[in-house]
C-alpha atoms as a PDB file:
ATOM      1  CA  UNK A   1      60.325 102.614  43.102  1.00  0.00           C
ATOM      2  CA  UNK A   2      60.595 105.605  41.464  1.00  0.00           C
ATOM      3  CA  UNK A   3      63.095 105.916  38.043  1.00  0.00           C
ATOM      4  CA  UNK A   4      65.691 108.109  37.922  1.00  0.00           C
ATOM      5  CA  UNK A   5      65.982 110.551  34.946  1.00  0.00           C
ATOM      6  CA  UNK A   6      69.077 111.562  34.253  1.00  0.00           C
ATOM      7  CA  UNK A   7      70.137 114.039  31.312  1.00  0.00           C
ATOM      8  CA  UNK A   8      73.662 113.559  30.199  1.00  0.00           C
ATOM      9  CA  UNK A   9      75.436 114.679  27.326  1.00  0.00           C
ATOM     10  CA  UNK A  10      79.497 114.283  26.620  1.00  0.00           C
ATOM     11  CA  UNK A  11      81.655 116.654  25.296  1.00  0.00           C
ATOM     12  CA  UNK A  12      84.923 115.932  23.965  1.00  0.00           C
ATOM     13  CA  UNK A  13      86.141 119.523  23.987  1.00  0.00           C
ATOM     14  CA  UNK A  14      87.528 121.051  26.564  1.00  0.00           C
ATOM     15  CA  UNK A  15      86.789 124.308  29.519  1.00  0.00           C
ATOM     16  CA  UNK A  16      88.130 127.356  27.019  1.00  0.00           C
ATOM     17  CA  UNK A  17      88.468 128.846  30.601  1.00  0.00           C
ATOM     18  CA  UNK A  18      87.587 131.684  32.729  1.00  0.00           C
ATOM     19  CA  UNK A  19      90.302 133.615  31.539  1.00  0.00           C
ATOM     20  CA  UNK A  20      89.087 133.898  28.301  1.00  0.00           C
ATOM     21  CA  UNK A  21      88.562 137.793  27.094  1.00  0.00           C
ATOM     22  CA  UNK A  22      86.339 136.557  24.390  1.00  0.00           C
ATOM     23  CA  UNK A  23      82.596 136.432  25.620  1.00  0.00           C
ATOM     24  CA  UNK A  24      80.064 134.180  24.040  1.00  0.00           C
ATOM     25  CA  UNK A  25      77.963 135.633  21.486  1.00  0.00           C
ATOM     26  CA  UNK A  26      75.700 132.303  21.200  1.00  0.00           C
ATOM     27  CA  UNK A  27      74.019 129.614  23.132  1.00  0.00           C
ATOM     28  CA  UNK A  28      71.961 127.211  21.454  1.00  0.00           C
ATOM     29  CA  UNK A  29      69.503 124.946  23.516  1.00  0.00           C
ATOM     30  CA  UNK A  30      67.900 121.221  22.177  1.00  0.00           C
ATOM     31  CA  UNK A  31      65.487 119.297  22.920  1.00  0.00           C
ATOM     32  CA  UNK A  32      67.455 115.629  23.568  1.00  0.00           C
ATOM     33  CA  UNK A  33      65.690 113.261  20.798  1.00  0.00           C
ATOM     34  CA  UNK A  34      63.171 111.148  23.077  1.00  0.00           C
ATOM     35  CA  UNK A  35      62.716 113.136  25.942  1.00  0.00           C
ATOM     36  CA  UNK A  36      60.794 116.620  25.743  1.00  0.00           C
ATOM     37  CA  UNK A  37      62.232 117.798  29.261  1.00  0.00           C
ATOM     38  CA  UNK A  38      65.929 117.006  28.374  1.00  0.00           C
ATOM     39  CA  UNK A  39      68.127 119.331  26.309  1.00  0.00           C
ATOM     40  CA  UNK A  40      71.722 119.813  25.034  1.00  0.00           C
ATOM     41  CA  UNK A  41      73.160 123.139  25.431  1.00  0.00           C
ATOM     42  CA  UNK A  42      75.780 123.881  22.982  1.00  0.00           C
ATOM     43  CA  UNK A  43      78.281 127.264  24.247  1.00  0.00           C
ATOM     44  CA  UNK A  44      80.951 127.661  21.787  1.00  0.00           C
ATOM     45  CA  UNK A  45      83.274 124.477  22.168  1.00  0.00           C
ATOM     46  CA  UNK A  46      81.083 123.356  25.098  1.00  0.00           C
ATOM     47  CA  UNK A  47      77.921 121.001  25.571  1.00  0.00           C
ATOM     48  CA  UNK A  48      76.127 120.159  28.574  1.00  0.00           C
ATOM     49  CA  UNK A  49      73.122 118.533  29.621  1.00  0.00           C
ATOM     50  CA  UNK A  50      70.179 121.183  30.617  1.00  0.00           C
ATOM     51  CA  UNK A  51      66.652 120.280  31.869  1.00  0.00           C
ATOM     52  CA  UNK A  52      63.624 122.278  29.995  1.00  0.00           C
ATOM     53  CA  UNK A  53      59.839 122.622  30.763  1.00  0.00           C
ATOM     54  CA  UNK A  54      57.676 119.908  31.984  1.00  0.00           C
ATOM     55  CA  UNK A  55      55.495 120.639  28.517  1.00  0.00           C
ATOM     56  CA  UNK A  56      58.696 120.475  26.314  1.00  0.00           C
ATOM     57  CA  UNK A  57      59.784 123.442  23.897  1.00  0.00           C
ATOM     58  CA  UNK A  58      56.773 125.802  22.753  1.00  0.00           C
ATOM     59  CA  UNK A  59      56.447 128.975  20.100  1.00  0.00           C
ATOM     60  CA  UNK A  60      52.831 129.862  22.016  1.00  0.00           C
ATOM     61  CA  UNK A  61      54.105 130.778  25.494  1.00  0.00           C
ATOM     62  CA  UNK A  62      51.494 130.700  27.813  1.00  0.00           C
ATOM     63  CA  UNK A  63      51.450 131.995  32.207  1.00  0.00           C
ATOM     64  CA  UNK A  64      51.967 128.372  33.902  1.00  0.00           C
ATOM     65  CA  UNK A  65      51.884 126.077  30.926  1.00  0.00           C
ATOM     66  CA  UNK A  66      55.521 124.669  32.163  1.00  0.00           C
ATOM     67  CA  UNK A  67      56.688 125.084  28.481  1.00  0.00           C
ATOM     68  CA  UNK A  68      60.339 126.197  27.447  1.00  0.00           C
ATOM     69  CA  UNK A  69      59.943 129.659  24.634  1.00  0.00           C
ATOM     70  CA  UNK A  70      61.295 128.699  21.269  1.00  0.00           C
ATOM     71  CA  UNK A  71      62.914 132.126  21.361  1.00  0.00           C
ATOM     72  CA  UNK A  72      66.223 133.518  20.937  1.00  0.00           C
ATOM     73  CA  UNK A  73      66.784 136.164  24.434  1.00  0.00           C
ATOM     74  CA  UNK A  74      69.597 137.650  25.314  1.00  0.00           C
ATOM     75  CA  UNK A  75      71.049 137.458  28.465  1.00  0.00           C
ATOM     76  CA  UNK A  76      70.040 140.765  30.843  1.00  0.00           C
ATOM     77  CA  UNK A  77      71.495 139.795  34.097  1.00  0.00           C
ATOM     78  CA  UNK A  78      71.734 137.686  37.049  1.00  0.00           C
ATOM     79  CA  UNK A  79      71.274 136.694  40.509  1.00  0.00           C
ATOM     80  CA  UNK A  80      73.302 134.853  43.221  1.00  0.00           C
ATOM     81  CA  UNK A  81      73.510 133.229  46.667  1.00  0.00           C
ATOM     82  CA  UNK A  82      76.282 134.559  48.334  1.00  0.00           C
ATOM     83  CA  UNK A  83      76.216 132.326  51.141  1.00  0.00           C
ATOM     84  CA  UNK A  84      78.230 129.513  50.879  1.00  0.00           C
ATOM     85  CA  UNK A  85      79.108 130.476  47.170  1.00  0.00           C
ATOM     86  CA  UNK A  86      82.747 130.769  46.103  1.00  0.00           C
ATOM     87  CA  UNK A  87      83.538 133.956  43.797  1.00  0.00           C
ATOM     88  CA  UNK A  88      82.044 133.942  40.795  1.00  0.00           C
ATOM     89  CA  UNK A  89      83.275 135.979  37.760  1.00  0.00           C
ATOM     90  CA  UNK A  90      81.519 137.195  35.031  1.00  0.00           C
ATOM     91  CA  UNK A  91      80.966 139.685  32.462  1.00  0.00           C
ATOM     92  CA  UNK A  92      77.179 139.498  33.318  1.00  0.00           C
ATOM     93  CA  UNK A  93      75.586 142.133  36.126  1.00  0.00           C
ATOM     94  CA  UNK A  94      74.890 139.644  39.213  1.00  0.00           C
ATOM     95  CA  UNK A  95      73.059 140.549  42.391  1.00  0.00           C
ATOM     96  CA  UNK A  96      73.687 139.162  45.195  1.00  0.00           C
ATOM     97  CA  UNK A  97      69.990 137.725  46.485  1.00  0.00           C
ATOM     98  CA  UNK A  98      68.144 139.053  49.883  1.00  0.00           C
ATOM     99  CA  UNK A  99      65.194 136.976  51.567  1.00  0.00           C
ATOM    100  CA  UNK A 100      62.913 140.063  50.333  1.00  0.00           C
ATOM    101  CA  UNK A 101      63.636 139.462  46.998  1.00  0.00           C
ATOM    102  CA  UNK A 102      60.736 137.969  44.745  1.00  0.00           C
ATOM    103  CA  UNK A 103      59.906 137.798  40.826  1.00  0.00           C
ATOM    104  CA  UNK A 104      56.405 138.855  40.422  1.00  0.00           C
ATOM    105  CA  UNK A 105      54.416 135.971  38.211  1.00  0.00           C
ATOM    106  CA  UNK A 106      50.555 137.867  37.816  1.00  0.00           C
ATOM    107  CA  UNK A 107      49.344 139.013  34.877  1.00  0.00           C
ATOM    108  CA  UNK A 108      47.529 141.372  35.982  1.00  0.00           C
ATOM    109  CA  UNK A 109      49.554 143.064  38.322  1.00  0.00           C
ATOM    110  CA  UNK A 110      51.726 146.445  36.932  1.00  0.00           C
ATOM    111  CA  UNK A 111      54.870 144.643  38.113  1.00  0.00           C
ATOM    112  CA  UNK A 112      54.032 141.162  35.972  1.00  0.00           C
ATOM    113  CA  UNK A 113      57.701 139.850  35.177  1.00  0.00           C
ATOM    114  CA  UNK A 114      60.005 141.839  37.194  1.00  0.00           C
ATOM    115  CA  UNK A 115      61.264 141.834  40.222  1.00  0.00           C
ATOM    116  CA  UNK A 116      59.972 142.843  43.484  1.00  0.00           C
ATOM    117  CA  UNK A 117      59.973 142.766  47.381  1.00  0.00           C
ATOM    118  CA  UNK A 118      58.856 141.196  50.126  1.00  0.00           C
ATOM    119  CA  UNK A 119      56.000 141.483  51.615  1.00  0.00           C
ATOM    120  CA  UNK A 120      54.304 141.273  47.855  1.00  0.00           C
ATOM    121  CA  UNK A 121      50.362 140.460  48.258  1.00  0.00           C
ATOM    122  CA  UNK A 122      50.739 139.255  44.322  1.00  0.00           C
ATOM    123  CA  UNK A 123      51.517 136.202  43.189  1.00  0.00           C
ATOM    124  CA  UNK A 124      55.713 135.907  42.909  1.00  0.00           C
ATOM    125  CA  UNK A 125      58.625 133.585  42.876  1.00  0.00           C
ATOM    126  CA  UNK A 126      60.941 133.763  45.595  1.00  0.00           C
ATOM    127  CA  UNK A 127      64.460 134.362  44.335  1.00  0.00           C
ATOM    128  CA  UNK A 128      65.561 132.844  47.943  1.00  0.00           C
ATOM    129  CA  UNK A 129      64.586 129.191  47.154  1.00  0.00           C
ATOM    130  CA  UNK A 130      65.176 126.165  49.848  1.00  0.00           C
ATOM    131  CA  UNK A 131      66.078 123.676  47.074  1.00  0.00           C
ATOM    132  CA  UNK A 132      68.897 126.603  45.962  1.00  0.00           C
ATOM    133  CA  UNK A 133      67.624 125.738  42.392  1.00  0.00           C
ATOM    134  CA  UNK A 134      68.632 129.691  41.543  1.00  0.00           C
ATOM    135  CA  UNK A 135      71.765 129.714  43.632  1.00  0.00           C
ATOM    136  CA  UNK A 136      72.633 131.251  40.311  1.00  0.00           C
ATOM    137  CA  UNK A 137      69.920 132.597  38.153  1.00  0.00           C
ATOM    138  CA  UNK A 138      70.721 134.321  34.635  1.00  0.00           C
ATOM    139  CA  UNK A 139      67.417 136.541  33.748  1.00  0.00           C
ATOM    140  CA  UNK A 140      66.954 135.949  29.794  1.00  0.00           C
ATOM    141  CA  UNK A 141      64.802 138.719  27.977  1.00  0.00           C
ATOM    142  CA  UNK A 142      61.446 136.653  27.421  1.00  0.00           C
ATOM    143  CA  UNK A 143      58.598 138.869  27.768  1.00  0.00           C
ATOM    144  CA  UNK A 144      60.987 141.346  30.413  1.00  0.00           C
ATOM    145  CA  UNK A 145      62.206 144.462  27.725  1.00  0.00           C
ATOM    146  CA  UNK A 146      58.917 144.212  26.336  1.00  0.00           C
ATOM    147  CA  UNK A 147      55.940 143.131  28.337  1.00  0.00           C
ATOM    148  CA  UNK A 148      52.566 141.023  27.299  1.00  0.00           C
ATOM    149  CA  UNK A 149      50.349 140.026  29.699  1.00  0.00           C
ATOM    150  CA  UNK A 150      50.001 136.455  30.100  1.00  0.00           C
ATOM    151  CA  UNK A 151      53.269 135.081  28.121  1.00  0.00           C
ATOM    152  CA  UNK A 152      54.975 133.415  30.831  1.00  0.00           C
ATOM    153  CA  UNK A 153      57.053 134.999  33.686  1.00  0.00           C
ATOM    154  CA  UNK A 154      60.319 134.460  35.088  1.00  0.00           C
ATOM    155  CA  UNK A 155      62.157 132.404  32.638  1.00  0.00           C
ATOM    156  CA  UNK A 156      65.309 132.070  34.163  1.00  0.00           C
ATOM    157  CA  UNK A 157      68.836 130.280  33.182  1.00  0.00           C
ATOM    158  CA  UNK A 158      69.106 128.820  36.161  1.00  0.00           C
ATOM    159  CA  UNK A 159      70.410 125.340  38.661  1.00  0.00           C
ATOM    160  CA  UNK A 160      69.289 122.188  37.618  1.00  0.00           C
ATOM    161  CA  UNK A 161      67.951 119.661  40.019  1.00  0.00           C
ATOM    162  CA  UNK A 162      70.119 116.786  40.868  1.00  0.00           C
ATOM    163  CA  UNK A 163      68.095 114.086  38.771  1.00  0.00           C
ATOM    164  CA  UNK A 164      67.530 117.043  36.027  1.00  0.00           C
ATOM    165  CA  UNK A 165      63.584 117.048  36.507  1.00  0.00           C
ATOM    166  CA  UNK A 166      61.580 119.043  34.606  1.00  0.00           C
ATOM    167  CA  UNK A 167      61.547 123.311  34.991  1.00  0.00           C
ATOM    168  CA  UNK A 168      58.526 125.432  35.142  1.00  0.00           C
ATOM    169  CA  UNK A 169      59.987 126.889  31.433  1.00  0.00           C
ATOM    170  CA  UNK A 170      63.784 127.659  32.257  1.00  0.00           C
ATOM    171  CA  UNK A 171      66.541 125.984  31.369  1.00  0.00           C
ATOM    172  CA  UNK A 172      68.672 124.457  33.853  1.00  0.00           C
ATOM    173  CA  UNK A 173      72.155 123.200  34.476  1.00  0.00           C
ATOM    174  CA  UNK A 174      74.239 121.524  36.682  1.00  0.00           C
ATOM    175  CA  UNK A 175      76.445 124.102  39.388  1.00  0.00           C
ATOM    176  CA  UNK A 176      79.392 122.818  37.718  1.00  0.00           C
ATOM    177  CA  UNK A 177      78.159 123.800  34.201  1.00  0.00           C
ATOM    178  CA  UNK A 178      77.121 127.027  35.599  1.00  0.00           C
ATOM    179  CA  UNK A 179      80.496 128.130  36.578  1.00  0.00           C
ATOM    180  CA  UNK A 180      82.137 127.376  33.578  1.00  0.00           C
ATOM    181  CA  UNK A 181      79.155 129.083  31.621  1.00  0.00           C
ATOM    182  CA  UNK A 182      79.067 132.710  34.009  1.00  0.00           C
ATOM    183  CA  UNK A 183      82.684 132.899  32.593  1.00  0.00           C
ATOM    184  CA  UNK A 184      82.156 133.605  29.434  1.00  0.00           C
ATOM    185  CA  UNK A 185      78.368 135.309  29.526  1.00  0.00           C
ATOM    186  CA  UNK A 186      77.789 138.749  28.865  1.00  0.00           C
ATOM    187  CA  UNK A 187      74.971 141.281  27.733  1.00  0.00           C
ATOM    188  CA  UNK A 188      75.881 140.098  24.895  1.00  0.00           C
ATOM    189  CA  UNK A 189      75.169 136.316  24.708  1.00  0.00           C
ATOM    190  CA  UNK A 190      71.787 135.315  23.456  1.00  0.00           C
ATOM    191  CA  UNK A 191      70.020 132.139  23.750  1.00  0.00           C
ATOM    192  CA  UNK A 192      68.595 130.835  21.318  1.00  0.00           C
ATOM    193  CA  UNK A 193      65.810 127.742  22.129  1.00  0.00           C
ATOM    194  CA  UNK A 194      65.248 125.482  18.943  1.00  0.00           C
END
């Protein structure tokens, strides 16, 4: 029988909101003590319980080494599924997502780290997932404004998995979470991973 993870935090304050004017300037992920794929994310008044890489929380980023940055990245955009989604309201740019829509994830390739479109012969990420982990997917500035080959792509903000397994080297939340959170995200927020 397999075990169940689960990643919980509890928070004693309360939702500031989504109408709020304020936006965050600051969100602060950490590692949960014993578990190197569990974290706390602290937004303002708020805490909730994020999933990191499979490899824990790294300064060394490395292409497919499944480990979290230990960066602070601010907060360029978004993406969304629209179907099935109720309105969501933010300060941050959001895209709705297309089937053609991919993240490009090959070093060597000119587009390494941004997006592209389908058909791609490179290696990508499809932004269209089955499991709907990036029914909402915030795009944080690691490696993207200024590009290295080989330091990890497509490190997203992004849905957690309902047992809060492990990420490739995103952070992840639960839907719920992620609603409260698009509400008070801007351009301006930054993410800071301790």
């Amino acid at each position: 029988m397999q075990k169940t993870r689960v990643c919980s935090v509890s928070s004693s304050k309360t939702n500031p909101g989504s109408g709020s004017r304020c936006s965050l300037r600051k969100i602060v992920v950490r590692r949960k003590p014993g578990d190197k794929s569990c974290a706390i994310v602290q937004a303002g008044p708020l805490r909730f319980a994020a999933a990191i890489g499979r490899s824990g929380i790294t300064a060394f980023k490395r292409e497919g080494d499944g480990a979290t940055p230990r960066a602070s990245m601010q907060l360029l955009s978004g993406y969304f599924r629209a179907d099935g989604h109720p309105v969501l309201r933010s300060r941050l740019p959001l895209l709705p997502i297309h089937a053609d829509m991919l993240w490009c994830d090959t070093p060597s390739h000119p587009a390494y780290n941004r997006p592209v479109k389908a058909p791609f012969s490179g290696g990508h990420e499809r932004l269209q997932r089955q499991d709907r982990l990036y029914d909402v997917c915030l795009v944080m500035d690691w490696n993207v404004t200024s590009r290295k080959r080989g330091r990890g792509s497509a490190i997203f903000f992004h849905i957690a998995r309902p047992d809060f397994g492990p990420t490739e080297g995103c952070v992840a939340i639960s839907p719920a979470d992620m609603r409260r959170l698009l509400a008070l995200v801007s351009p301006s927020t930054i993410v800071t991973v301790l």
